[in-house]
C-alpha atoms as a PDB file:
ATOM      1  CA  UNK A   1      76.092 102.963  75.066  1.00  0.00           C
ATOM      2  CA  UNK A   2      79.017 100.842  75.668  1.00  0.00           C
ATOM      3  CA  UNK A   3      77.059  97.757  74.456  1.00  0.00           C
ATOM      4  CA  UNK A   4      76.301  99.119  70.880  1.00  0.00           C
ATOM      5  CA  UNK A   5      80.478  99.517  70.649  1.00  0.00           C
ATOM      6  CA  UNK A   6      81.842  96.972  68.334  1.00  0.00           C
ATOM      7  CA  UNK A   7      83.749  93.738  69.834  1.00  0.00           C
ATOM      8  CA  UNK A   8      87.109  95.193  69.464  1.00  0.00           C
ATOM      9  CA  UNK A   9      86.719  98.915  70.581  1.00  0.00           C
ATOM     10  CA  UNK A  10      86.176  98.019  74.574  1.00  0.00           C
ATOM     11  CA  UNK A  11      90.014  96.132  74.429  1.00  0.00           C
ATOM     12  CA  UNK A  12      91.445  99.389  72.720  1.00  0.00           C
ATOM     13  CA  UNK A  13      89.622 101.823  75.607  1.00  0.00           C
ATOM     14  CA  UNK A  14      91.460  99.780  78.636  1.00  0.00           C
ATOM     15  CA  UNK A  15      95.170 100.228  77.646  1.00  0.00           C
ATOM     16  CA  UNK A  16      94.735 104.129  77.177  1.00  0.00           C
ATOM     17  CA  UNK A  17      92.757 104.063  80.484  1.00  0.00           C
ATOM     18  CA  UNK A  18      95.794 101.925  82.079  1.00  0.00           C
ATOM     19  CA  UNK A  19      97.749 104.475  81.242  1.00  0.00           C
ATOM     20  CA  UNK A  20      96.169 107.655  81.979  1.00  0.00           C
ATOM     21  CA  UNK A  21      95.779 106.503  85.217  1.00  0.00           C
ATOM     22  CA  UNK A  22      99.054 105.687  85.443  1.00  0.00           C
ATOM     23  CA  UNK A  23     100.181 109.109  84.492  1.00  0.00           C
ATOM     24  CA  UNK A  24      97.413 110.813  86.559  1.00  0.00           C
ATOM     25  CA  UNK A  25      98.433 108.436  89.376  1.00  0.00           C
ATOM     26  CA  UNK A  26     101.912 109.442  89.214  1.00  0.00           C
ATOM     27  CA  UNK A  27     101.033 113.439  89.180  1.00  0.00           C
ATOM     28  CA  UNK A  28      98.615 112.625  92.217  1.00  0.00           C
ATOM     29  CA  UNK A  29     101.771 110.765  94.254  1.00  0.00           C
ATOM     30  CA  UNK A  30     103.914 113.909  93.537  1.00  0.00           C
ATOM     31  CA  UNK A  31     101.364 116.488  94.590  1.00  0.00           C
ATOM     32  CA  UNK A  32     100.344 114.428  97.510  1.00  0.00           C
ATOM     33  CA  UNK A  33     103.942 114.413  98.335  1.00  0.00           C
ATOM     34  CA  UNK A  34     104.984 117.461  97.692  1.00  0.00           C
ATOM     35  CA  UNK A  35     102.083 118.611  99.936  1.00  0.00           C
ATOM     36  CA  UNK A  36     103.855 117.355 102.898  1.00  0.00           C
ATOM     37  CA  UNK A  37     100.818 113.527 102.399  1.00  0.00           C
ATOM     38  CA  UNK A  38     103.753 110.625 101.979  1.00  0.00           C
ATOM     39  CA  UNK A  39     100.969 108.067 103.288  1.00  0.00           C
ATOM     40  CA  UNK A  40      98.298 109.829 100.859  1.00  0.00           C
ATOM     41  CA  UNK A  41     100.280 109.207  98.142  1.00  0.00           C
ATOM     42  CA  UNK A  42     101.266 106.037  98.765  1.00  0.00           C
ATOM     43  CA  UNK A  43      97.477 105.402  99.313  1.00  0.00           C
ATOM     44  CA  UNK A  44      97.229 106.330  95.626  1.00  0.00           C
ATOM     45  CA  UNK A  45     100.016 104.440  94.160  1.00  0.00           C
ATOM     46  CA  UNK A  46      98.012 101.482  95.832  1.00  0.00           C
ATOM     47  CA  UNK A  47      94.480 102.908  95.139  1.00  0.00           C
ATOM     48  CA  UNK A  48      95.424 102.914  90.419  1.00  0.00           C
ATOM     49  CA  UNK A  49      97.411  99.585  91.240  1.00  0.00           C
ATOM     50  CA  UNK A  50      93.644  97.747  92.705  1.00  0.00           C
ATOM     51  CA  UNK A  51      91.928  99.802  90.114  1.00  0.00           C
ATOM     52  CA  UNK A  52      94.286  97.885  87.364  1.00  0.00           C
ATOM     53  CA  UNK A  53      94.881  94.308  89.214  1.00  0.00           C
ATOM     54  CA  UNK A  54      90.580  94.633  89.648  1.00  0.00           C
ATOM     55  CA  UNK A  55      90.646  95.017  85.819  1.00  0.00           C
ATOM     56  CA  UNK A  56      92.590  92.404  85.090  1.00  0.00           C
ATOM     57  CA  UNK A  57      90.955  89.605  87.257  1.00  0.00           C
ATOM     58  CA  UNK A  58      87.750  90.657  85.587  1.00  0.00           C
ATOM     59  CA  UNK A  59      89.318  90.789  81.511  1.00  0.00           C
ATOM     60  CA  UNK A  60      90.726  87.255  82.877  1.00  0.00           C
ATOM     61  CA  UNK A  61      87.456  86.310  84.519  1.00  0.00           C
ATOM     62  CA  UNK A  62      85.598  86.852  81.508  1.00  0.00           C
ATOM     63  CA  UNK A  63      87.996  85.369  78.980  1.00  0.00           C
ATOM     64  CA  UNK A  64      87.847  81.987  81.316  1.00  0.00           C
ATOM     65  CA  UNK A  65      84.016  81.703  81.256  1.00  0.00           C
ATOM     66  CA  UNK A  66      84.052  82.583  77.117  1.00  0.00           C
ATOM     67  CA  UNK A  67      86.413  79.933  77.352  1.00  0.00           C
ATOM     68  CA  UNK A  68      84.847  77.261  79.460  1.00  0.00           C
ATOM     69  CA  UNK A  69      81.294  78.222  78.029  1.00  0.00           C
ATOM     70  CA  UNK A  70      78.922  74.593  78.164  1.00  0.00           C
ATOM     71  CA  UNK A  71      76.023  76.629  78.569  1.00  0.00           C
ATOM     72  CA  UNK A  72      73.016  78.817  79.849  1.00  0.00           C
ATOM     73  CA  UNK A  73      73.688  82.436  79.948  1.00  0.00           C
ATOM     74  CA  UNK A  74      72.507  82.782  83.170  1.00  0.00           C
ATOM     75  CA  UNK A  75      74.711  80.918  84.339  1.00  0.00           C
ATOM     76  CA  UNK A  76      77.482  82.388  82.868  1.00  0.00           C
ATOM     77  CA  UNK A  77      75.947  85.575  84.391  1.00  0.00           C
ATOM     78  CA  UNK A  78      75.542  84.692  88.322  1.00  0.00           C
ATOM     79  CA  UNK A  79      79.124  83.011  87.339  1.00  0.00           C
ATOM     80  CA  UNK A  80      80.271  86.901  86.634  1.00  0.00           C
ATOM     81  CA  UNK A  81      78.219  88.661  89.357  1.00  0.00           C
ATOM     82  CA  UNK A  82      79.536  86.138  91.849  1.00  0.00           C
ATOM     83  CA  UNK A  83      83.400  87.299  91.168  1.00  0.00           C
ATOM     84  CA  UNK A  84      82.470  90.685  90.951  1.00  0.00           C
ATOM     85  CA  UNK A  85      80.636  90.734  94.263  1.00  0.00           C
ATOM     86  CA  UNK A  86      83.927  88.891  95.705  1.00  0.00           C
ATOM     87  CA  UNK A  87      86.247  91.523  93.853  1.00  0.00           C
ATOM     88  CA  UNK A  88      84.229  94.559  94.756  1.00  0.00           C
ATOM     89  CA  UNK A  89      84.193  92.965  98.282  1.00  0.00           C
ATOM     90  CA  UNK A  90      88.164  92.208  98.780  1.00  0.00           C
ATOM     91  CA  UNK A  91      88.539  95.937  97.089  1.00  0.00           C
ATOM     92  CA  UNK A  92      86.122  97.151  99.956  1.00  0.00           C
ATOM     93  CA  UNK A  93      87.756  95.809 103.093  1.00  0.00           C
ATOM     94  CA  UNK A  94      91.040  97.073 102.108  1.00  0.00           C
ATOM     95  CA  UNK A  95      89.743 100.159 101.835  1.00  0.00           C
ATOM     96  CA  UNK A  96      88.051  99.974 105.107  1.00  0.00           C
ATOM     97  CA  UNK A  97      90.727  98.602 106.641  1.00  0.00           C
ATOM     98  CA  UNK A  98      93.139 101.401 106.041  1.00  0.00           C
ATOM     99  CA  UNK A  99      90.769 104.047 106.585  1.00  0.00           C
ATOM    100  CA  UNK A 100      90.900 102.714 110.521  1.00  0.00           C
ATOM    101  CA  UNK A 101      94.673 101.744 110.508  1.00  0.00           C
ATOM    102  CA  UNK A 102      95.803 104.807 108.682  1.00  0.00           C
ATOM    103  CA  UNK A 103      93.169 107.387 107.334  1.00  0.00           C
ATOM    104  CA  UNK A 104      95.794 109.332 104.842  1.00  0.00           C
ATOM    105  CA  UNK A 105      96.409 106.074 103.241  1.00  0.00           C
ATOM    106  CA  UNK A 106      92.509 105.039 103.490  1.00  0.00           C
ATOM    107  CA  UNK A 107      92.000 108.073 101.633  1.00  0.00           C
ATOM    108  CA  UNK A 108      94.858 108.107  99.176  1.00  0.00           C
ATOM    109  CA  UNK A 109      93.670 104.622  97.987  1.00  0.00           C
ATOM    110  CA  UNK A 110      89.976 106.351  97.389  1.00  0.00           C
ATOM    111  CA  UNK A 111      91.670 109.216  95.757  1.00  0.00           C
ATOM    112  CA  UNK A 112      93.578 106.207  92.916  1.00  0.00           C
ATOM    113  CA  UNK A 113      90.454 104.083  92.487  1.00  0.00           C
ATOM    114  CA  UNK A 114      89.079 107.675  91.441  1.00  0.00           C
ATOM    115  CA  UNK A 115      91.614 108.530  89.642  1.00  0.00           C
ATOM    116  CA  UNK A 116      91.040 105.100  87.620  1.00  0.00           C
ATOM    117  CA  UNK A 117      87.402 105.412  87.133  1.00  0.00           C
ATOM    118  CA  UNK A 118      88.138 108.574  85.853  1.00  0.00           C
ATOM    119  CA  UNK A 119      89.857 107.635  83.307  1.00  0.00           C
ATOM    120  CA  UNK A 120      88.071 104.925  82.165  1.00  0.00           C
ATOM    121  CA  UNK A 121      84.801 107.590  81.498  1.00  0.00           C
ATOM    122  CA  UNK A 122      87.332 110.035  79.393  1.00  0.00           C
ATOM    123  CA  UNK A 123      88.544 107.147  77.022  1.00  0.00           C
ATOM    124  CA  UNK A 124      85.144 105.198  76.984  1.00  0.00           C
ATOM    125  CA  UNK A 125      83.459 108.788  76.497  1.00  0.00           C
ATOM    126  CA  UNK A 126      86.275 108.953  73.366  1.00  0.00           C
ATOM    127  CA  UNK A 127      85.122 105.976  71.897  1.00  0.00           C
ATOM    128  CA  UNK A 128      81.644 106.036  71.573  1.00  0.00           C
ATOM    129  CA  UNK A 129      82.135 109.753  70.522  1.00  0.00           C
ATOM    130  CA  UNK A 130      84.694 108.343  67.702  1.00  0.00           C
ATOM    131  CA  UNK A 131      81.906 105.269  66.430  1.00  0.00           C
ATOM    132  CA  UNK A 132      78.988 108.380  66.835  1.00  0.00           C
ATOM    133  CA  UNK A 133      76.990 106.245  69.149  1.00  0.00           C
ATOM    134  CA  UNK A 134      74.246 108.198  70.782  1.00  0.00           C
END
């Protein structure tokens, strides 16, 4: 679905996603904290701020192998699964890691990266609805 989008509709999905999680982010911090969580919500602030740093290493990821393309697309695609895997896998241990140090904020992270893949579904699900792509 996302494939048959034309080049420039994926670019104008991410900012609105950026920012809906933002805005979601910041509603989850207050509720968390209102709700007597500070470490939860914390864990949240952190969780949208991965979700967009993780977006940004891969928009910059991509733009450097367009960039420094010589060659064979397969190699330009182990070249992207290999950062991804290495992303996905920093992402991971963090995750881990404050689950065991401090649950709340193990979960509040969870709850943000959530919160950001959320987001991106609504505005992605918007534009393919808005180019009628079935």
């Amino acid at each position: 679905m996302l494939a048959d989008l034309e080049v420039g509709a994926l670019s104008r999905v991410l900012r609105p996603t950026m920012l809906m999680a933002i805005a979601l982010g910041v509603v989850g911090f207050v509720v968390a904290a209102l709700l007597s969580a500070p470490l939860a919500a914390v864990g949240i602030a952190v969780g949208v701020g991965l979700a967009i740093l993780n977006l940004r290493l891969l928009a910059a990821g991509v733009v450097k192998v367009q960039i420094d393309d010589r060659g064979d697309s397969k190699v330009i695609k182990r070249i992207l699964r290999t950062r991804s895997l290495l992303r996905l896998s920093v992402l991971t241990a963090i995750v881990i890691g404050a689950m065991l140090i401090k649950p709340a904020l193990g979960m509040g992270i969870v709850i943000g990266l959530v919160i950001f893949q959320l987001a991106f579904v609504v505005n992605a699900g918007r534009a393919v609805l808005r180019e009628g792509i079935s």
